[in-house]
N, C-alpha and C. Protein backbone atom coordinates (compact mmCIF):
# COMPACT_ATOMS: atom_id res chain seq x y z
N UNK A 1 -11.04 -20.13 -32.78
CA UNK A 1 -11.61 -18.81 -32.54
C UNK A 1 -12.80 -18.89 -31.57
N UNK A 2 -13.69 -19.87 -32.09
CA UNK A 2 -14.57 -20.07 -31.22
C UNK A 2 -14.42 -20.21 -29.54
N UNK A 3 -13.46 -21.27 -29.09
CA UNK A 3 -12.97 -21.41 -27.96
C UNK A 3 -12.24 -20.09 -27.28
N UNK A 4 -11.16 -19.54 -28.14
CA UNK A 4 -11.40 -18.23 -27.51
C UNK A 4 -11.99 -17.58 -27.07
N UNK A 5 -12.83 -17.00 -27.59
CA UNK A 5 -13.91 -16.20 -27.19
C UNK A 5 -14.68 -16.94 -25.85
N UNK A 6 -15.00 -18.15 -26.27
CA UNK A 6 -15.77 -18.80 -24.81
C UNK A 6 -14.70 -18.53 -23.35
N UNK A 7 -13.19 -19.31 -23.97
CA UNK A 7 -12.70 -18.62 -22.35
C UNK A 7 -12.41 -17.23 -22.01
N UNK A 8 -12.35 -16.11 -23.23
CA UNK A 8 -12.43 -14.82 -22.28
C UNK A 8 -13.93 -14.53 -22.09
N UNK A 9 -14.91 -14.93 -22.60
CA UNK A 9 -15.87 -14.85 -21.82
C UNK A 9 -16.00 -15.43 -20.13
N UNK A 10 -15.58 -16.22 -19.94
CA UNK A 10 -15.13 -16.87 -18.65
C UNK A 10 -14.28 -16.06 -17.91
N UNK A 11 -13.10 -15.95 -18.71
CA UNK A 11 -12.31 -14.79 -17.85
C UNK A 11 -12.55 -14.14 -17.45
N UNK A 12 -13.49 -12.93 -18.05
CA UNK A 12 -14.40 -12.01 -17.50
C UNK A 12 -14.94 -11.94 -16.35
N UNK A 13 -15.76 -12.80 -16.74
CA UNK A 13 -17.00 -13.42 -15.10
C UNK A 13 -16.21 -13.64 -14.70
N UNK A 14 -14.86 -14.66 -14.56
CA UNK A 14 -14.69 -15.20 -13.49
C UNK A 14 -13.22 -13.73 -13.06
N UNK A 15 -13.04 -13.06 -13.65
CA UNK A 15 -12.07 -11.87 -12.89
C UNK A 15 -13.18 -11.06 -12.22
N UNK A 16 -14.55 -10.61 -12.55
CA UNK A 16 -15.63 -9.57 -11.88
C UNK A 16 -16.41 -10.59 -10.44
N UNK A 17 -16.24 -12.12 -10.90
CA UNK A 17 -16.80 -12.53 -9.42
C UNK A 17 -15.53 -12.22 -8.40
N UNK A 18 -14.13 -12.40 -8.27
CA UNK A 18 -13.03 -12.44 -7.67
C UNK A 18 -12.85 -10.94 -7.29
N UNK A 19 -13.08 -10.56 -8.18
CA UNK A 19 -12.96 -8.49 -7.59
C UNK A 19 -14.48 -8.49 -6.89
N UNK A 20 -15.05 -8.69 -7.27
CA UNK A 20 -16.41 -8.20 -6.58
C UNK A 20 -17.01 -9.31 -4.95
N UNK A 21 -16.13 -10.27 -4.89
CA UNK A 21 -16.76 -11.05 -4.07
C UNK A 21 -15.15 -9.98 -2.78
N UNK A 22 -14.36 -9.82 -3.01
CA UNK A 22 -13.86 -8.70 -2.42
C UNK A 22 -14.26 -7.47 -1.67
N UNK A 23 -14.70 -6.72 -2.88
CA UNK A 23 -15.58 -5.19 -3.01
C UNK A 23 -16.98 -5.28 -2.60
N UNK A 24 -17.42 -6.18 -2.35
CA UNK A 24 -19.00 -6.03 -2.46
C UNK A 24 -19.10 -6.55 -0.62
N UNK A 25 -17.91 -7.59 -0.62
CA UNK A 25 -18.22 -7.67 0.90
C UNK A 25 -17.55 -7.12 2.26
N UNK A 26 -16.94 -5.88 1.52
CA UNK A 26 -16.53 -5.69 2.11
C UNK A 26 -17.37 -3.66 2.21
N UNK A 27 -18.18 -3.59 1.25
CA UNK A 27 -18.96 -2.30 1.00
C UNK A 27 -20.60 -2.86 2.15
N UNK A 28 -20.81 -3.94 0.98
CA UNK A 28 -21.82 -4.51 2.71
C UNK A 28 -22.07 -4.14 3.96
N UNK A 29 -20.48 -3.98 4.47
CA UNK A 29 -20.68 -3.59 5.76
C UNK A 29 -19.82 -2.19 6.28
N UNK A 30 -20.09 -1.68 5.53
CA UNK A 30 -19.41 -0.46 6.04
C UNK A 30 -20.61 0.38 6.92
N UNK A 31 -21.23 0.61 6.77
CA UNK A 31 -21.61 1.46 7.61
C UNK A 31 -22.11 0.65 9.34
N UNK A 32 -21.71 -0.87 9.20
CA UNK A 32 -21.30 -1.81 10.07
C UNK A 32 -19.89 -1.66 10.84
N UNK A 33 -19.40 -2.06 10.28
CA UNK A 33 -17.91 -1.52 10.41
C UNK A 33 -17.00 -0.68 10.94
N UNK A 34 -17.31 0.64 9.69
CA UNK A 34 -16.53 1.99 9.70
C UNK A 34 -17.84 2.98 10.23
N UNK A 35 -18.68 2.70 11.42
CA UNK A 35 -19.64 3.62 11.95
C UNK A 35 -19.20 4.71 12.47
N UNK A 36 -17.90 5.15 12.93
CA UNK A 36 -17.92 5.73 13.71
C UNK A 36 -17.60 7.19 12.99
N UNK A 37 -18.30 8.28 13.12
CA UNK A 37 -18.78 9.07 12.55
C UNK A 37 -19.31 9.67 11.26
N UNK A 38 -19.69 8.17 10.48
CA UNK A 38 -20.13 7.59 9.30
C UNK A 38 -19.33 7.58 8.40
N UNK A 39 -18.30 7.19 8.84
CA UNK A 39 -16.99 6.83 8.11
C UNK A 39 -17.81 5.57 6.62
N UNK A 40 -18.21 4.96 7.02
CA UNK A 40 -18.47 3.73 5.81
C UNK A 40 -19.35 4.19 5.30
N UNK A 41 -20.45 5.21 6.13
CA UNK A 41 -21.45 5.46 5.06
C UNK A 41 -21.09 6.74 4.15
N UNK A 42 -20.12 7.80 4.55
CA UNK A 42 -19.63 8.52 3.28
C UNK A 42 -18.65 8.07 2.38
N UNK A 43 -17.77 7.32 2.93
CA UNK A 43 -17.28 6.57 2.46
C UNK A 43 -17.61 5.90 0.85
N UNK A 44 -18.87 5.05 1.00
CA UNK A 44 -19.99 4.54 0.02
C UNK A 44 -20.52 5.88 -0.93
N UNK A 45 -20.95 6.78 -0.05
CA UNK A 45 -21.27 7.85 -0.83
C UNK A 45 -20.42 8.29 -2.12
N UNK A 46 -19.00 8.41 -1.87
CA UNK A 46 -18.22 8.95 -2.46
C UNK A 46 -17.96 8.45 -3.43
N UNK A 47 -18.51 7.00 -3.39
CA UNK A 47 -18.40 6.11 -4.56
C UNK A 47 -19.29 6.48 -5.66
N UNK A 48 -20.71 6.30 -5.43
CA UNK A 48 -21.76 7.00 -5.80
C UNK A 48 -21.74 8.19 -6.40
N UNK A 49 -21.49 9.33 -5.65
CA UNK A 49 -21.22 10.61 -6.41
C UNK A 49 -20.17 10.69 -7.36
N UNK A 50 -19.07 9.67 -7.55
CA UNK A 50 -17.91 9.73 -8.08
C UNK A 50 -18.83 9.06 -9.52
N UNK A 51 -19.34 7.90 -9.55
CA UNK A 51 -19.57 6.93 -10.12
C UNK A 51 -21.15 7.63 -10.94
N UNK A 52 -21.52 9.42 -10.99
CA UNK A 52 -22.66 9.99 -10.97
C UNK A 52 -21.42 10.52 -12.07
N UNK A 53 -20.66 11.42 -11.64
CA UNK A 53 -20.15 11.95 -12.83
C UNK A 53 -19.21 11.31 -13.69
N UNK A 54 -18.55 10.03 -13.14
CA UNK A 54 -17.70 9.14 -13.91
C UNK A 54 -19.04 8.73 -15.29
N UNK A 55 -20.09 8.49 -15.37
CA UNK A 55 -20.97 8.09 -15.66
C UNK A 55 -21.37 8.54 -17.17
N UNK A 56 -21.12 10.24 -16.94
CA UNK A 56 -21.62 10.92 -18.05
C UNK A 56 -20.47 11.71 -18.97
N UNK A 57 -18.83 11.51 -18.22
CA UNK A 57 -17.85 11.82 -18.84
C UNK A 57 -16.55 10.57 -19.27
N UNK A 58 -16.69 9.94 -18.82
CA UNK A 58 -15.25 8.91 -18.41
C UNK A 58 -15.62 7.84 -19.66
N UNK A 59 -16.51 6.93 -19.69
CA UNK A 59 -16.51 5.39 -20.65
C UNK A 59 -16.26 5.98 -21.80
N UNK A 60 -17.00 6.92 -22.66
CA UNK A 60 -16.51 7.00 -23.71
C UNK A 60 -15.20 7.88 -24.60
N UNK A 61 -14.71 8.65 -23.49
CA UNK A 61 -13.35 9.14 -23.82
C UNK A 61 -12.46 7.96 -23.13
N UNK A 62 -12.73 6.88 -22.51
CA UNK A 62 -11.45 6.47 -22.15
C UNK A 62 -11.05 5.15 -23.19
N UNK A 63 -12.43 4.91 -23.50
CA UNK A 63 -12.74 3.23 -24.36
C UNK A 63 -12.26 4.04 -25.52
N UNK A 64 -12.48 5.13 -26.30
CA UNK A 64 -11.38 6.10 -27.41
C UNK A 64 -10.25 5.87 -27.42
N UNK A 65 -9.86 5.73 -26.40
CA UNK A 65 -8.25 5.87 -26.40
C UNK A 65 -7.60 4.99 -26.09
N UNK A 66 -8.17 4.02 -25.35
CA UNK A 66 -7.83 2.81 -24.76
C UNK A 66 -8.23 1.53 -25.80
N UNK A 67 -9.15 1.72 -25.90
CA UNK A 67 -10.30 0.72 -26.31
C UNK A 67 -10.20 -0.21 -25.24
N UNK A 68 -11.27 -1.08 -25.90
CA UNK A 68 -12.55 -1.72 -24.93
C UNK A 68 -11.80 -2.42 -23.81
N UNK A 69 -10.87 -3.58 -24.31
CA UNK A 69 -10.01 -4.78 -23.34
C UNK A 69 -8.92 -3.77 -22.88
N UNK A 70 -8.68 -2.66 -22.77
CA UNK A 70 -7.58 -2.27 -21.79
C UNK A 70 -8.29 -1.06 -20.83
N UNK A 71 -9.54 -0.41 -21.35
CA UNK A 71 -10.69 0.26 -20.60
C UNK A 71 -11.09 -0.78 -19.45
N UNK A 72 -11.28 -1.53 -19.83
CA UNK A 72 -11.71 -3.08 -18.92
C UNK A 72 -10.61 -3.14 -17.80
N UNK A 73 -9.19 -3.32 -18.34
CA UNK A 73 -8.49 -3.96 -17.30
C UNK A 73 -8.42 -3.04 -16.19
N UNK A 74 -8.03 -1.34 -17.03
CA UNK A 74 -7.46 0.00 -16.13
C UNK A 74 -8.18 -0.02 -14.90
N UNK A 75 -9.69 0.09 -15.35
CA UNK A 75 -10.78 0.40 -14.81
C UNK A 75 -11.14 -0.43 -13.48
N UNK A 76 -10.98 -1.87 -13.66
CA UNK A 76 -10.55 -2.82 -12.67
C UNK A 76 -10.22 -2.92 -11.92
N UNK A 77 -8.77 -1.98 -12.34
CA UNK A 77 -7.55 -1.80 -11.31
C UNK A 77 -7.91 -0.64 -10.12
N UNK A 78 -9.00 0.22 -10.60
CA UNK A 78 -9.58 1.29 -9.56
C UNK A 78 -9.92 0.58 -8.47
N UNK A 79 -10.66 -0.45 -8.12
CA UNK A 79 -11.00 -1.04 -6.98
C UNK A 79 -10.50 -1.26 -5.93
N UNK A 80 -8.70 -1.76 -6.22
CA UNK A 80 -7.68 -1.98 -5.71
C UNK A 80 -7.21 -0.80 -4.32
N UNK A 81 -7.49 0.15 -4.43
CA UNK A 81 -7.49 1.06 -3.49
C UNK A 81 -8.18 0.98 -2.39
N UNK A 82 -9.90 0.76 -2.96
CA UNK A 82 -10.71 0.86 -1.80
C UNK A 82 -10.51 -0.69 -0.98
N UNK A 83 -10.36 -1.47 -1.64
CA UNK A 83 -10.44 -2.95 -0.80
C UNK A 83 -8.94 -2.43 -0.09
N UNK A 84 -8.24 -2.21 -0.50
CA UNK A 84 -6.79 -1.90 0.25
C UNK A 84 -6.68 -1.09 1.76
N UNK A 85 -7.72 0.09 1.22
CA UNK A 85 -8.06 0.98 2.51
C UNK A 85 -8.84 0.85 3.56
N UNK A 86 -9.10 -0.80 3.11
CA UNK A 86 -10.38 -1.34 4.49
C UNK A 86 -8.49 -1.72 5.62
N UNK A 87 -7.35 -1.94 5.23
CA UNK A 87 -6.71 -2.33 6.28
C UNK A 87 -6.56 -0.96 6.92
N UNK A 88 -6.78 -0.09 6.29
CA UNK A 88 -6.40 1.02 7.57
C UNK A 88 -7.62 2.04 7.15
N UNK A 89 -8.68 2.09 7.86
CA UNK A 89 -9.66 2.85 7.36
C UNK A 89 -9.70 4.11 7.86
N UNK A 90 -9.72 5.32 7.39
CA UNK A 90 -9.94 6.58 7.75
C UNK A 90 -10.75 7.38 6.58
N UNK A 91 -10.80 8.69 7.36
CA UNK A 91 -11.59 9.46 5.96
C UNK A 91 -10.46 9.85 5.01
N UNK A 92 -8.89 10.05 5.18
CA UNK A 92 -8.21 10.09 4.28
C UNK A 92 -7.80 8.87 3.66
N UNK A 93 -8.22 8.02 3.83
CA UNK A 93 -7.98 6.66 2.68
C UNK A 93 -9.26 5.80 2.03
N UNK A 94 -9.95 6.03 2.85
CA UNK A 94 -11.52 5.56 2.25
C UNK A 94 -12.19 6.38 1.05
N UNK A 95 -12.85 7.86 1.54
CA UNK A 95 -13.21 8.38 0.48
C UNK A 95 -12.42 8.85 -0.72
N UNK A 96 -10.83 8.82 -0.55
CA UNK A 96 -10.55 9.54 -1.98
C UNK A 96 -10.16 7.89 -2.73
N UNK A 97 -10.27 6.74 -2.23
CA UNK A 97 -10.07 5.74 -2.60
C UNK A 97 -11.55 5.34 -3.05
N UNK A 98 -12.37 5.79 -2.46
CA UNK A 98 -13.88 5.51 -2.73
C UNK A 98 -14.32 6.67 -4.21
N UNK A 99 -13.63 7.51 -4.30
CA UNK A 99 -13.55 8.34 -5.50
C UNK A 99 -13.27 7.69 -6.66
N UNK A 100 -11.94 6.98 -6.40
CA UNK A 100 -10.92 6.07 -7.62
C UNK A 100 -12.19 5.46 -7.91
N UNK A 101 -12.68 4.67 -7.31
CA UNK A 101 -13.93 3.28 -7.41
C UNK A 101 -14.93 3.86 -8.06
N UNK A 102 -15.21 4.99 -8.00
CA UNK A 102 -16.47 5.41 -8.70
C UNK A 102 -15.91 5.80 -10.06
N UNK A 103 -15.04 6.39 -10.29
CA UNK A 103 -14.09 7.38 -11.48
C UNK A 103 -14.76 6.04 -12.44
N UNK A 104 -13.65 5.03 -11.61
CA UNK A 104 -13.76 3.42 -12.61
C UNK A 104 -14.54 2.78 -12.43
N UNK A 105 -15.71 2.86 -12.04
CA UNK A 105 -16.47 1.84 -12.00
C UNK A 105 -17.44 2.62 -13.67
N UNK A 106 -17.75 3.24 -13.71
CA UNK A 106 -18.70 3.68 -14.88
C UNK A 106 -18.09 2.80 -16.84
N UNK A 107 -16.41 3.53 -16.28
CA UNK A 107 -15.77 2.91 -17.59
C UNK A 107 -15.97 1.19 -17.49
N UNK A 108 -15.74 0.77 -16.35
CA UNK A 108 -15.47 -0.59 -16.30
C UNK A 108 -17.23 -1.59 -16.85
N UNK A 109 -18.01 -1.16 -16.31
CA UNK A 109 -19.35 -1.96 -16.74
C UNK A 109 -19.45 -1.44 -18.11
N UNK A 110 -19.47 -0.38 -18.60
CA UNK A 110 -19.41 0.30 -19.75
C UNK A 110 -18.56 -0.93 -21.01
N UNK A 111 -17.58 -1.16 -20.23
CA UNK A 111 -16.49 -1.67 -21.23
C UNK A 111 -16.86 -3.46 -21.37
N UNK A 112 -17.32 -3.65 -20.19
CA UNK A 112 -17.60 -5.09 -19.82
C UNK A 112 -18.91 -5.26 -20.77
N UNK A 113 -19.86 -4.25 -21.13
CA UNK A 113 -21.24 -4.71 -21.74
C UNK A 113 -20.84 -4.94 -23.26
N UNK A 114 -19.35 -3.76 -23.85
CA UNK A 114 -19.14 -3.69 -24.99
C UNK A 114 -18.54 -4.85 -25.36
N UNK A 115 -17.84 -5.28 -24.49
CA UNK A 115 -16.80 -6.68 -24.29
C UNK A 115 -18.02 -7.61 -24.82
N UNK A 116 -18.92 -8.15 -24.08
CA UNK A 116 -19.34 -9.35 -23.77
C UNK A 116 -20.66 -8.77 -25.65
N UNK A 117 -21.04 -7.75 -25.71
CA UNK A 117 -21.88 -7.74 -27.01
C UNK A 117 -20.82 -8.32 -28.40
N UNK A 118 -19.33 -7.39 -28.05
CA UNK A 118 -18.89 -7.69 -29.32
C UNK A 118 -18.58 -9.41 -29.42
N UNK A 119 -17.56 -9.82 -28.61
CA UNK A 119 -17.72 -11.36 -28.74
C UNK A 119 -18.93 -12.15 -28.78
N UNK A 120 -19.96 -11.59 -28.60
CA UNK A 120 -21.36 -12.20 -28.90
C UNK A 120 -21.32 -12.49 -30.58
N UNK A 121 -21.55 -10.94 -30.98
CA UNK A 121 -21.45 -11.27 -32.54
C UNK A 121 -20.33 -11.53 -33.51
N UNK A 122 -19.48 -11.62 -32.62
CA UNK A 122 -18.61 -12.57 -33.16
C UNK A 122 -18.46 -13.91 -33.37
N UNK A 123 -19.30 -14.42 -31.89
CA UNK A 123 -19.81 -15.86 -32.04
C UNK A 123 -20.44 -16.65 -32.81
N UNK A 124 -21.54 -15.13 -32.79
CA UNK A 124 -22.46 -15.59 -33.84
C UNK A 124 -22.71 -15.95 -35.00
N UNK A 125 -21.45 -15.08 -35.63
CA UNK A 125 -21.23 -15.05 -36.93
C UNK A 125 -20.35 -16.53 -37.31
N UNK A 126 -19.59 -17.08 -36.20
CA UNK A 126 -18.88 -17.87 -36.42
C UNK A 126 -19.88 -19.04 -36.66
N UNK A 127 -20.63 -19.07 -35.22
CA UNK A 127 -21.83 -20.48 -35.00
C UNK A 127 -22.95 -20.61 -36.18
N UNK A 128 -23.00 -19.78 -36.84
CA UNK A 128 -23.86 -19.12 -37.85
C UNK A 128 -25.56 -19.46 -36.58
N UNK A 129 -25.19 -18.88 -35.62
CA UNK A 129 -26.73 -18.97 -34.91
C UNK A 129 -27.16 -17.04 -34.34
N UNK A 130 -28.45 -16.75 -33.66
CA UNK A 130 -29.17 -15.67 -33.76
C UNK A 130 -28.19 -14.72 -32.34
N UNK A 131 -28.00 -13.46 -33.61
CA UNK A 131 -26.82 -12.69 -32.46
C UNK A 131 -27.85 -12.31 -30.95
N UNK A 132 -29.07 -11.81 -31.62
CA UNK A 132 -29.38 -11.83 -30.29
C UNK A 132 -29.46 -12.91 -28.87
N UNK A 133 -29.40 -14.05 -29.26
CA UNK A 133 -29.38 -15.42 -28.53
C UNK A 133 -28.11 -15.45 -27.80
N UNK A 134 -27.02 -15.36 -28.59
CA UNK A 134 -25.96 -15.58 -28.16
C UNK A 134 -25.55 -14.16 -27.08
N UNK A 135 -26.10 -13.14 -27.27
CA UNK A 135 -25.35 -12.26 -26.64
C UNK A 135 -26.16 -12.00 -24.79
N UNK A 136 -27.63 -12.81 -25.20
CA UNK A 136 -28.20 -13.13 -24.22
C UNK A 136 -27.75 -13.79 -23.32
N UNK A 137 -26.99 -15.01 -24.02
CA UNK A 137 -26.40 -15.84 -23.17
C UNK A 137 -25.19 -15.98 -22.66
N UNK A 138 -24.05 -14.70 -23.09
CA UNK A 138 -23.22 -14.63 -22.75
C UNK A 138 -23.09 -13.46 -21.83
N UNK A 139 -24.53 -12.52 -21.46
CA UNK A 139 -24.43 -11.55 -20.41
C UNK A 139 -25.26 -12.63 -19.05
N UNK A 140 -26.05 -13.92 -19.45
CA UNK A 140 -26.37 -14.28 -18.49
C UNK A 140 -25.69 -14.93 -17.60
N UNK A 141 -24.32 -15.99 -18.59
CA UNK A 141 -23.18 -16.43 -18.14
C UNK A 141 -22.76 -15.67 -17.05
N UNK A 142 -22.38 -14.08 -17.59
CA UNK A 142 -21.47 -13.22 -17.29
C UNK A 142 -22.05 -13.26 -15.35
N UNK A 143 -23.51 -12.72 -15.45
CA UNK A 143 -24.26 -12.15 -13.93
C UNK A 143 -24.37 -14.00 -13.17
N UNK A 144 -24.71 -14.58 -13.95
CA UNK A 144 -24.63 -15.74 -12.85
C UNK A 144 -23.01 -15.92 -12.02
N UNK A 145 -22.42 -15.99 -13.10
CA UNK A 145 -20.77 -15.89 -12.00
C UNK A 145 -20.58 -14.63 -11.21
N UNK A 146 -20.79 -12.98 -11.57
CA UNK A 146 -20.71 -12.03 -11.40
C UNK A 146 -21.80 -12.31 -9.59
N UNK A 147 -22.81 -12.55 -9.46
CA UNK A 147 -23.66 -12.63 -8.38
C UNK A 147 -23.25 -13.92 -7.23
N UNK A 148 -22.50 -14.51 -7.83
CA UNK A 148 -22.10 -15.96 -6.61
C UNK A 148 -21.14 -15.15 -5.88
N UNK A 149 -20.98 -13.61 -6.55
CA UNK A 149 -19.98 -13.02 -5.28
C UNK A 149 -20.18 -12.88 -4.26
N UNK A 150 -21.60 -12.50 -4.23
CA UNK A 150 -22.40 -12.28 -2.64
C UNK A 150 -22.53 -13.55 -1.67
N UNK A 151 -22.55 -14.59 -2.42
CA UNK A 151 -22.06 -16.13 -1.75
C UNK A 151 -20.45 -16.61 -0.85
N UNK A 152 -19.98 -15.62 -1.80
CA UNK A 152 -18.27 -15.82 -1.45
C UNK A 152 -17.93 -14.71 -0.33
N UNK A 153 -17.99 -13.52 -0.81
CA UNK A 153 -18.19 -12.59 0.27
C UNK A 153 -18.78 -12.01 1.10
């Protein structure tokens, strides 16, 4: 049980560095990029405003119905659009793809914090050591792999 939990903790980080060393370098430069009539920078926007009201309606009706590990995966899968729409960039494939990204991005960290707390105290209970310790150390795990994206991409 124990080992479980340690490699989907791994899994985690290591599926959010692989999507994000993607997404992040390729959002970087958009308004580099897709300048030409601020294609990258509304683009980004749309994420943002999407990811404003995904924020205050979406994680907890979807983690309801879904729960947590399939809120996680769905949510994931939103990204897939916008990295897709960098091969052909326009305002009809960027921003409503930059929409998807925001919809899911709120559920997805949402689901990822619930993820990584509950296997915390699950750990804990197993290791018989302090839940807060463990859950410390399994969100720090999480951002150290999660941030080598900006290295990769």
């Amino acid at each position: 049980e124990k080992w479980r939990i340690l490699k989907n903790i791994a899994a985690v980080s290591a599926a959010f560095m692989v999507q994000f060393t993607a997404f992040q370098g390729t959002a970087n430069l958009q308004s580099s990029i897709n300048a030409a009539d601020g294609l990258g920078t509304v683009s980004l926007s749309s994420i943002y405003a999407a990811l404003v009201v995904s924020c205050i309606f979406v994680p907890t009706f979807l983690i309801k119905r879904l729960t947590v590990k399939w809120t996680l995966c769905l949510s994931m899968l939103c990204y897939a659009p916008y990295i897709g729409a960098q091969f052909y960039p326009a305002f009809y494939t960027l921003v409503p793809a930059g929409v998807v990204v925001g919809l899911g991005a709120a559920p997805m960290w949402t689901s990822k914090a619930t993820y990584l707390t509950q296997a915390g105290s699950v750990y804990a209970k197993l290791t018989d050591q302090a839940v807060d310790g463990i859950i410390v150390r399994f969100f720090g795990f999480f951002f150290l792999a999660w941030q080598t994206a900006e290295l990769w991409g």
